[in-house]
Protein backbone atom coordinates (compact mmCIF):
# COMPACT_ATOMS: atom_id res chain seq x y z
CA UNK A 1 20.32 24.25 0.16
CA UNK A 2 23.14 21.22 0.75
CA UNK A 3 20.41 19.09 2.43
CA UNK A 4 17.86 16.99 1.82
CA UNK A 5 14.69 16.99 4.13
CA UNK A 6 13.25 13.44 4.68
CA UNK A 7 10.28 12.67 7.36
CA UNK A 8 10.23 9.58 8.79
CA UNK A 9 7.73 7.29 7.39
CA UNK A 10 5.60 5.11 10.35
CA UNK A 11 4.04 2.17 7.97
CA UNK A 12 1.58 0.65 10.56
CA UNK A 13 -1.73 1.95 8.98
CA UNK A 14 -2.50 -1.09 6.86
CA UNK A 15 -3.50 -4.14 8.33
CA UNK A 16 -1.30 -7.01 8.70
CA UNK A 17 -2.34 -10.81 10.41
CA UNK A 18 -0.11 -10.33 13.10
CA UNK A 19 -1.88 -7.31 14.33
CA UNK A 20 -5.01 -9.32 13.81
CA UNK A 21 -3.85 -11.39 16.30
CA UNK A 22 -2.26 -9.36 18.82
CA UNK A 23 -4.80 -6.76 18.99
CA UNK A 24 -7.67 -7.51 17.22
CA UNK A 25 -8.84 -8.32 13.53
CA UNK A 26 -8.32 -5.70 11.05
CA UNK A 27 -6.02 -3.31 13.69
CA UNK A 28 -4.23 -0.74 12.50
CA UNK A 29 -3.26 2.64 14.52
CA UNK A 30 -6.07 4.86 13.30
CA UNK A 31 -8.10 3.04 15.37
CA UNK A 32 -5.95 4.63 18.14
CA UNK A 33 -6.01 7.69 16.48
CA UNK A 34 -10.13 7.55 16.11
CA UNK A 35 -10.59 6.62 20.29
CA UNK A 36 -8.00 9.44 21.62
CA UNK A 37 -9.62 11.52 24.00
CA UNK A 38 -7.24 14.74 25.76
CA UNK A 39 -6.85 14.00 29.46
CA UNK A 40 -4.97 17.58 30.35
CA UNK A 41 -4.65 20.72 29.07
CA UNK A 42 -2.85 21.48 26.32
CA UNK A 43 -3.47 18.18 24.46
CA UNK A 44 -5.28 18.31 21.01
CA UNK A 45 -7.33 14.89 20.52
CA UNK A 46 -8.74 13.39 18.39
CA UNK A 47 -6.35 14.08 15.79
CA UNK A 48 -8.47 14.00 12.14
CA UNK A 49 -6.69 13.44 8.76
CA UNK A 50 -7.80 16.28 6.48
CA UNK A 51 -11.47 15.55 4.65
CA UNK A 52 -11.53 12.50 7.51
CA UNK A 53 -9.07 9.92 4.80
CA UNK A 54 -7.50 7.58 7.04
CA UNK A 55 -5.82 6.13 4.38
CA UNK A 56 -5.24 2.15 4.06
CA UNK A 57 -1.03 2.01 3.53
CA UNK A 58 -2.00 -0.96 1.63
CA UNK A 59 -3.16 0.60 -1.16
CA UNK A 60 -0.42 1.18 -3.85
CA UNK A 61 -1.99 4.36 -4.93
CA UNK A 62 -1.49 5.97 -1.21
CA UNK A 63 2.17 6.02 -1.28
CA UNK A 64 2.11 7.41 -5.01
CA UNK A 65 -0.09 10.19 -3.54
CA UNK A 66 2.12 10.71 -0.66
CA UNK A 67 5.21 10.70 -2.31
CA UNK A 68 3.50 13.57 -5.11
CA UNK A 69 2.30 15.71 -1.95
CA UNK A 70 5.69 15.96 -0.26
CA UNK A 71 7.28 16.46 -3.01
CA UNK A 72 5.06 19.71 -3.91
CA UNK A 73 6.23 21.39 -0.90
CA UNK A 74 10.32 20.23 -1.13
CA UNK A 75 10.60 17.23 0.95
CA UNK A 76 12.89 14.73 -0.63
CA UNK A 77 11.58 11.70 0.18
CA UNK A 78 11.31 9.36 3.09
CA UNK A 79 12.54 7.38 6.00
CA UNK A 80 10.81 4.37 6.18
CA UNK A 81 10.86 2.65 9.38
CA UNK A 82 11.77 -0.85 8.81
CA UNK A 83 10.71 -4.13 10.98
CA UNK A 84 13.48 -7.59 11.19
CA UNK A 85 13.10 -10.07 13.36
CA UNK A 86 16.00 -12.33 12.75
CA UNK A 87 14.44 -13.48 9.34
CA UNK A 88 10.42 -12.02 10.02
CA UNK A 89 9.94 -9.04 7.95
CA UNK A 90 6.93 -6.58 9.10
CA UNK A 91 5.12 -3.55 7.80
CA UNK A 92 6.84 -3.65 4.25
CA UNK A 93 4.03 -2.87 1.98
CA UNK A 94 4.55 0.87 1.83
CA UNK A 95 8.22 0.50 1.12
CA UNK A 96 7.44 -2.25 -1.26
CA UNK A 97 4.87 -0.33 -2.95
CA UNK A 98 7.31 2.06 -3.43
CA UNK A 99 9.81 -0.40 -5.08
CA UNK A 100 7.40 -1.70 -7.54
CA UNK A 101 6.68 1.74 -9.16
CA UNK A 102 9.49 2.99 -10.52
CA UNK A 103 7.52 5.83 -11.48
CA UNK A 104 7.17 7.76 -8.07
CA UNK A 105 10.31 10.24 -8.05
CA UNK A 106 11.42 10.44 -4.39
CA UNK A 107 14.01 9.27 -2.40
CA UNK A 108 14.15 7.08 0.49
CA UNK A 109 16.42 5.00 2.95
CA UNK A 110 15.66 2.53 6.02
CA UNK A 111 15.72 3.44 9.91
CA UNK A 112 15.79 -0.37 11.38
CA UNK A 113 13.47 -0.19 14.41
CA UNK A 114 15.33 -3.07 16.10
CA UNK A 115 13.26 -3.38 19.17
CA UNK A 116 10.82 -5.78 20.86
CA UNK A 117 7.44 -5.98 20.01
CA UNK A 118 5.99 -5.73 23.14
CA UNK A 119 2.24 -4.19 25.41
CA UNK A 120 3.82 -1.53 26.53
CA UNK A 121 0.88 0.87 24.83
CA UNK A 122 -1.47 -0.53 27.51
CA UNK A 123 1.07 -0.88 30.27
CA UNK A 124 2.37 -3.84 29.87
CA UNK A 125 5.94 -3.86 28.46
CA UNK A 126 7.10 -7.04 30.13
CA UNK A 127 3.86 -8.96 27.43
CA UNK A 128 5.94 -9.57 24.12
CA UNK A 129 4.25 -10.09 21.47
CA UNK A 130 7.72 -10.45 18.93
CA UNK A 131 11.04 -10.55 20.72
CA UNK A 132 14.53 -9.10 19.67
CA UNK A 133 16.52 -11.60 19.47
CA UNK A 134 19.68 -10.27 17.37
CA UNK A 135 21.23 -13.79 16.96
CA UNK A 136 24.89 -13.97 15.54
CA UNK A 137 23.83 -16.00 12.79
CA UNK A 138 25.61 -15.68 9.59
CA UNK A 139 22.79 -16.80 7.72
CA UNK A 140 20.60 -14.66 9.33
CA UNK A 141 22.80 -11.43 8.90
CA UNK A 142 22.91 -12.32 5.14
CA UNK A 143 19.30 -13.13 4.50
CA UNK A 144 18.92 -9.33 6.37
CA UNK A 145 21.24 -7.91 3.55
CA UNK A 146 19.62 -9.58 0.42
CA UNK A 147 16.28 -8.25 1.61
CA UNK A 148 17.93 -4.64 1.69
CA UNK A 149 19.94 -5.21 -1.36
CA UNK A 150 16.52 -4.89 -3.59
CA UNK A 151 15.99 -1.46 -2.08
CA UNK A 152 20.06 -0.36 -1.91
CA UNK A 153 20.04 -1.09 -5.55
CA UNK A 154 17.14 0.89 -6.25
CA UNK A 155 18.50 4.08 -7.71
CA UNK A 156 15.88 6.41 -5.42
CA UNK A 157 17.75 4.64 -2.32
CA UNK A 158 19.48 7.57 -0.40
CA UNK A 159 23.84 6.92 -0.88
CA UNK A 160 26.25 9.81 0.57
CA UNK A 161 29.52 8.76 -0.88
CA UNK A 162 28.58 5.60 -3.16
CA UNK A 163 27.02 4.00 0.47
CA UNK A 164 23.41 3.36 1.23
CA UNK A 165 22.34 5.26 4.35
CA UNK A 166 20.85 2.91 6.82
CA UNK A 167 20.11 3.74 9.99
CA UNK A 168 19.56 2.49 13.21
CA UNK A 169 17.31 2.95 16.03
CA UNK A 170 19.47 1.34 19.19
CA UNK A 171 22.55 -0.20 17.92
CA UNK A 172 23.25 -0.99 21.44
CA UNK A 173 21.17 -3.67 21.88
CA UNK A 174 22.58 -5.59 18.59
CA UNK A 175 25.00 -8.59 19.59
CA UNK A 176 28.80 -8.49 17.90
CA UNK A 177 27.89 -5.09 16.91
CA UNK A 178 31.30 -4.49 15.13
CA UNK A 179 30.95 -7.82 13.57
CA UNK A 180 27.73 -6.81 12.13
CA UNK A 181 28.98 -3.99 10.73
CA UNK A 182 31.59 -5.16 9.07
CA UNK A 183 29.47 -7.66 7.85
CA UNK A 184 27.04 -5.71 6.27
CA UNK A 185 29.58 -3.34 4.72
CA UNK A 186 31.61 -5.80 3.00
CA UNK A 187 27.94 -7.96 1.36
CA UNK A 188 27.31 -3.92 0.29
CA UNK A 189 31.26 -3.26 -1.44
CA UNK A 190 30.42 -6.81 -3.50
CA UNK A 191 27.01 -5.35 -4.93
CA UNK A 192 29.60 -2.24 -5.79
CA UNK A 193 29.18 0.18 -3.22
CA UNK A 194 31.57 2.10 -1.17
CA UNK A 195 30.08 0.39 2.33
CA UNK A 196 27.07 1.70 4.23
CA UNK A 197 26.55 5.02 5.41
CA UNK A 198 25.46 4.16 8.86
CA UNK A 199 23.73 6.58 11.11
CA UNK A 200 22.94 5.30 14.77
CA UNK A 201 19.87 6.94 16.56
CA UNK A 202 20.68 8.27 19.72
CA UNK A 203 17.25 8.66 22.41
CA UNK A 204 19.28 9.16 25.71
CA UNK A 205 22.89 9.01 26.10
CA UNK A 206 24.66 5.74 26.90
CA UNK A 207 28.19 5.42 28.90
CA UNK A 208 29.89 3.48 26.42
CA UNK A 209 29.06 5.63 22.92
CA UNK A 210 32.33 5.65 22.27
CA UNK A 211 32.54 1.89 21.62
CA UNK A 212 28.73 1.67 20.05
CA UNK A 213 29.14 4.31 17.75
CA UNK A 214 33.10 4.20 16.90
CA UNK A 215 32.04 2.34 13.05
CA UNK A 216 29.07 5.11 12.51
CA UNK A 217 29.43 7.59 10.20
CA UNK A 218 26.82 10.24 12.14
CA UNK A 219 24.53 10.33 15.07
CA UNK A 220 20.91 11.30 15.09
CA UNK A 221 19.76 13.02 17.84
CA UNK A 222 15.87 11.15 18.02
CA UNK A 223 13.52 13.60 19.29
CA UNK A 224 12.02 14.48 21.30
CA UNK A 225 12.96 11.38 23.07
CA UNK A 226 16.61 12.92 23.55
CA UNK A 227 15.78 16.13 24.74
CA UNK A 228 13.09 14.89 27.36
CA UNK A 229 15.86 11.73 28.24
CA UNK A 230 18.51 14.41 28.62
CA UNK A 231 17.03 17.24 29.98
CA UNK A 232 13.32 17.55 30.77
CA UNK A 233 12.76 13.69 33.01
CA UNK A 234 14.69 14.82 36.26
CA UNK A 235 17.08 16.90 37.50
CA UNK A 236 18.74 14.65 40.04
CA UNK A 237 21.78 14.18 39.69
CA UNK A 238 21.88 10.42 40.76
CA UNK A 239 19.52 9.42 37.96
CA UNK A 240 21.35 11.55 35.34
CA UNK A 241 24.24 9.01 36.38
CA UNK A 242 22.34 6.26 36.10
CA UNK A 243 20.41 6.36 32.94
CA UNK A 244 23.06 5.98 30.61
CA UNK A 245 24.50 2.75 32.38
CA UNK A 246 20.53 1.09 32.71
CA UNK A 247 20.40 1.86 29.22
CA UNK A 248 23.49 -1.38 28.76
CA UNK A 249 21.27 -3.73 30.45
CA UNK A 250 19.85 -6.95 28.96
CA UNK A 251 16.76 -5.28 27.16
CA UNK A 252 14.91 -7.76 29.47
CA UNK A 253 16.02 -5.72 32.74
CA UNK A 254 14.98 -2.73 30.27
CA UNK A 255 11.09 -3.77 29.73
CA UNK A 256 10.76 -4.40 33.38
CA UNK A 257 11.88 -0.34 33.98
CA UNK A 258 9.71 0.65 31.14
CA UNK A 259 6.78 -0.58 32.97
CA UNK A 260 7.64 1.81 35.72
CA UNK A 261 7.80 4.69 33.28
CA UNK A 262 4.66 4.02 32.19
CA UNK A 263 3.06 4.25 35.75
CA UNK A 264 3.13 7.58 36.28
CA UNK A 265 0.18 9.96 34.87
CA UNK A 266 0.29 12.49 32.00
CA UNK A 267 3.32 13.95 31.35
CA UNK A 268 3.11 17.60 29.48
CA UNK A 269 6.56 18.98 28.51
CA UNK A 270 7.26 22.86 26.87
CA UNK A 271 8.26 23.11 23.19
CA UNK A 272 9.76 26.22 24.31
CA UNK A 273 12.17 24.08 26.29
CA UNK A 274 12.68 22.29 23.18
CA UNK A 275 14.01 25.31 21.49
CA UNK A 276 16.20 26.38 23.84
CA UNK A 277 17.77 22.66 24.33
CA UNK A 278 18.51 23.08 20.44
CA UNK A 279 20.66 25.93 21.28
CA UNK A 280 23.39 23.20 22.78
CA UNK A 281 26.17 23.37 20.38
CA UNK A 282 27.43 20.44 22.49
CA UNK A 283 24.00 18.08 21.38
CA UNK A 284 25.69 18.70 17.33
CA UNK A 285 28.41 16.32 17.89
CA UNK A 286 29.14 12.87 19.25
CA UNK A 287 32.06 10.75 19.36
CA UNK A 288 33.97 13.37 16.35
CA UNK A 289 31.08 12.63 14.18
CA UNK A 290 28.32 14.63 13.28
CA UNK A 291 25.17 14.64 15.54
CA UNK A 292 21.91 15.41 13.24
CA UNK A 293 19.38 17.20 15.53
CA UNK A 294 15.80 15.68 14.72
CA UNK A 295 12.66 18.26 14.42
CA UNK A 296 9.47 17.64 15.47
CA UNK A 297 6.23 19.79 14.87
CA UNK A 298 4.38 18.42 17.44
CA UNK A 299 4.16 15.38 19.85
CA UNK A 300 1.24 13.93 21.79
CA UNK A 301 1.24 10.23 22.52
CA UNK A 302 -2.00 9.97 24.19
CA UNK A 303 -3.42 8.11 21.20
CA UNK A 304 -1.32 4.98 22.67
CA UNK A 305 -1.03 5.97 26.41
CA UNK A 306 -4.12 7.62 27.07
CA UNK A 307 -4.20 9.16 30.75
CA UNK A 308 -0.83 8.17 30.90
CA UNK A 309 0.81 10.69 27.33
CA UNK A 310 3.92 12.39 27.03
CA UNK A 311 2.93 15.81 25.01
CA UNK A 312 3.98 19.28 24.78
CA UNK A 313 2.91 22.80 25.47
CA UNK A 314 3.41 25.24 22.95
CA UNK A 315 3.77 23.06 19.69
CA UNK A 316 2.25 25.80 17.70
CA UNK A 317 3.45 26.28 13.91
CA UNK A 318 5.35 29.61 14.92
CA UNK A 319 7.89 27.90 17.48
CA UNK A 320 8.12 24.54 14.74
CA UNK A 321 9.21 27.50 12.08
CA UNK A 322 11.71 28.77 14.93
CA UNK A 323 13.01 25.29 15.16
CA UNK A 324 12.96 23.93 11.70
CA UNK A 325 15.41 27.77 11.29
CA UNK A 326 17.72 27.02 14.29
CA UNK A 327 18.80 23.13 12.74
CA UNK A 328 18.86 25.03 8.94
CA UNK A 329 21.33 27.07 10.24
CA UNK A 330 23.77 24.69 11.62
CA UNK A 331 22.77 22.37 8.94
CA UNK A 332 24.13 24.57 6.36
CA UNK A 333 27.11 26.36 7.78
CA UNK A 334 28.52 22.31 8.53
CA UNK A 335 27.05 21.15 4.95
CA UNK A 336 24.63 18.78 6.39
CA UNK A 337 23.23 16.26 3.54
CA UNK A 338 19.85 15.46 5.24
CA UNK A 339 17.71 17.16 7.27
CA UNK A 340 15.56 14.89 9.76
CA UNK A 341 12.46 15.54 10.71
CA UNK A 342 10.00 13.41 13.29
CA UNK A 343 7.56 13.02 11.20
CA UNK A 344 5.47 12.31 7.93
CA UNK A 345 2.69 10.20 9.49
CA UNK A 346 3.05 9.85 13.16
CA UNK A 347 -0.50 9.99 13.62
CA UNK A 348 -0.50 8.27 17.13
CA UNK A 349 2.18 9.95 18.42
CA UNK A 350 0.86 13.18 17.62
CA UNK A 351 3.95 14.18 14.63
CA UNK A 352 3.40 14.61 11.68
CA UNK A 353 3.73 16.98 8.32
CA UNK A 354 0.20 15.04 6.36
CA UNK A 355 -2.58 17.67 6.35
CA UNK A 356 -5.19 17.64 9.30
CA UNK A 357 -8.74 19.22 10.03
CA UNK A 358 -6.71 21.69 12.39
CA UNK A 359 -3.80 22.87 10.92
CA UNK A 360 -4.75 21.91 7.24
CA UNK A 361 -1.72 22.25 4.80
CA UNK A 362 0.47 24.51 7.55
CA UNK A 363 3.23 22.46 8.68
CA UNK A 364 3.93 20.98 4.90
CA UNK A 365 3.94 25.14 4.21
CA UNK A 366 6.14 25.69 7.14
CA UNK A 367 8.97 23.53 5.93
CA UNK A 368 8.94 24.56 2.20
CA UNK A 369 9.12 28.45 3.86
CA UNK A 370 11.83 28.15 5.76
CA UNK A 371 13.82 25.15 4.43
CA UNK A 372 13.47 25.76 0.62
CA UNK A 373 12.53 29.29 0.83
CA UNK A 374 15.18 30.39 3.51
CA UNK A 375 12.09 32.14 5.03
C-alpha cells in the first residue's frame, strides 16, 4: 500500500464559550445529533454513537482512545479541521490534546476551514456570528505560522518531501493568495523544511483554478460537495456556466446565495450516482497536478438542516466498499501518498467511520478490508 488513509477529524463536540454564546450554554453538535428526526425516505435519524458515548472532545483521554481505535483497523491518523480568524484560534483542544501526549502513535496534518462563521444551519447565512476577514497583515500571517509551527515540528505531523501538508478548504477566498503562500513557505524553509505541501480543497469548480491553484502541490476533490456541485444540482446549462464565476464573488454576495440554497426542501441524492461520477478519469487531475478523490460512507445533513437535508440513497456499506476499491485503484497505480476519506466523526453531517448502534464496527471493517487487505 503507497498510501496513507486519514479521516478528517470535525473537533466541535466539546464545548467552547463562544458556542455558549451563539447558540446556547454548553452547545456542542451532539445536541444536533440527539434532536434529528428523518423528514423523507431514505434518511437514517437519529444517528446513536455505539453504547450511546457521545464523547466530550475535551477530554484528553478521548483522542488517546480514538487515535488507538483507528489505528486497530489501519487508518493512519487524522485530518484535523482547523479554525483562524486572523489571530482567534477555535476548536483546538483535540489537536492540542494530541500535541501534549507524545505517546499516541498516529499521524496528523491541518485542513484550514477558512470560512465565515455564520446561521446558515437555521437558514440564516447572511447572521455572522465570526467573519473571514483574511487581512494582508504581516503580523497576522506570522502569528498564523508560529501557531502551526508547534504542530509542523511535531514529528507525527504528516511531511511528503521534508514539507508539512496543510491544506485548505477555499483558497479562493484568501486575499494576496500567492503572497501568502510564499509567505508561509519561506517562515517553514527557516524552521528547516523543504516548504509546505499544500493541498487546496476543491467543492465546485471555479473559472480561474488555474491562477488559485498554480502554487498547490495537489487538489482534493471535497465530497460529496463536488460531485453534487458538479453533477447532481442541475443540468442547465446556464447555471453550469455560472457557478464557477459566482463562486469569485465577495463571499458577502456568496452568503446572500447560500440563503437561497437553503430554501428549498429536502434534497435526497443516489450514492450510486456517486460511484459512477468516480469513474471520471477527468475529476483525477486539475491544473497538471494531482486531484485526490475524497470518499464518503455516508452523508445526511439533516442533523443541521432538518426538513431542509442534503442525503443520499443507497449509502449502504456494500457500494462504500465499491468506492473505497475504485479510488484504491487509481490511488495505487499513480502512487498516491494519502488516501482521503470524509469522515472520522461527522456526526451531524451524517459521515463518519466511529462505531454506531446501526452499523456497529462495519465501516472501520470496510476500510481495513479493502484498503489494507486489498479485499
Amino acid at each position: 500500500m503507497s498510501f496513507k488513509i486519514f479521516p478528517f477529524y470535525f473537533p466541535q463536540l466539546h464545548t467552547i464559550p463562544e458556542n455558549d454564546e451563539w447558540w446556547g450554554k454548553d452547545f456542542t453538535d451532539w445536541d444536533l445529533v440527539k434532536k434529528a428526526s428523518s423528514y423523507g425516505a431514505f434518511q437514517k435519524q437519529p444517528r446513536i454513537p455505539l453504547d450511546g458515548v457521545y464523547c466530550d472532545q475535551s477530554d484528553p483521554a478521548v483522542i488517546d482512545r480514538q487515535a488507538r481505535l483507528a489505528l486497530a483497523y489501519g487508518i493512519s491518523g487524522f485530518n484535523f479541521y482547523h479554525y483562524w480568524f486572523d489571530g482567534k484560534l477555535l476548536l483546538e483542544r483535540p489537536v492540542e490534546n494530541l500535541l501534549a501526549n507524545q505517546n499516541i502513535p498516529i499521524e496528523y496534518f491541518f485542513t484550514w476551514a477558512n470560512e465565515s462563521w455564520t446561521r446558515q444551519w437555521i437558514g440564516k447565512p447572511e447572521d455572522m456570528l465570526i467573519k473571514q476577514i483574511h487581512q494582508e497583515d504581516r503580523n497576522i500571517w506570522n502569528a498564523h505560522y508560529d501557531y502551526l509551527r508547534r504542530h509542523f515540528l511535531d514529528k507525527r505531523y504528516l511531511k511528503i518531501e521534508n514539507k508539512p501538508v496543510f491544506c485548505i478548504y477555499r483558497p479562493e477566498l484568501i486575499k494576496s493568495l500567492a503572497d501568502w503562500i510564499e509567505f508561509v513557505n519561506n517562515k517553514a524553509r527557516e524552521d528547516g523544511f523543504d516548504g509546505i505541501h499544500l493541498i487546496a480543497c476543491r467543492a465546485y469548480e471555479i473559472s480561474n483554478q488555474n491562477v488559485i491553484y498554480e502554487k498547490f502541490s495537489a487538489i482534493l476533490n471535497f465530497q460529496p460537495r463536488f460531485s453534487i456541485n458538479k453533477y447532481f444540482k442541475s443540468n442547465n446549462k446556464a447555471i453550469a456556466w455560472l457557478e464557477p464565476r459566482l463562486r469569485l464573488l465577495p463571499e458577502f454576495f456568496q452568503l446572500k446565495l447560500a440563503k437561497l440554497r437553503v430554501s428549498g426542501g429536502l434534497k435526497c441524492f443516489d450514492y450510486e450516482d456517486y460511484l459512477k461520477v468516480l469513474d471520471n478519469v477527468s475529476d483525477y487531475a486539475c491544473c497538471d497536478k494531482v486531484a485526490y478523490q475524497v470518499v464518503f460512507p455516508d452523508w445526511d445533513n439533516g442533523a443541521r438542516y432538518k426538513d431542509k437535508a442534503t442525503f443520499f440513497k443507497n449509502a449502504n456499506i456494500e457500494n462504500f466498499k465499491v468506492a473505497l476499491r475504485k479510488v484504491r485503484d487509481i490511488s495505487l497505480r499513480r502512487d498516491d501518498q494519502i488516501f482521503f476519506i470524509n469522515a472520522w466523526n461527522e456526526w451531524s453531517e451524517g459521515a463518519y467511520l466511529e462505531p454506531d448502534e446501526s452499523m456497529g464496527h462495519q465501516y472501520l471493517e470496510a476500510v481495513r478490508d479493502v484498503l489494507v487487505n486489498n479485499k
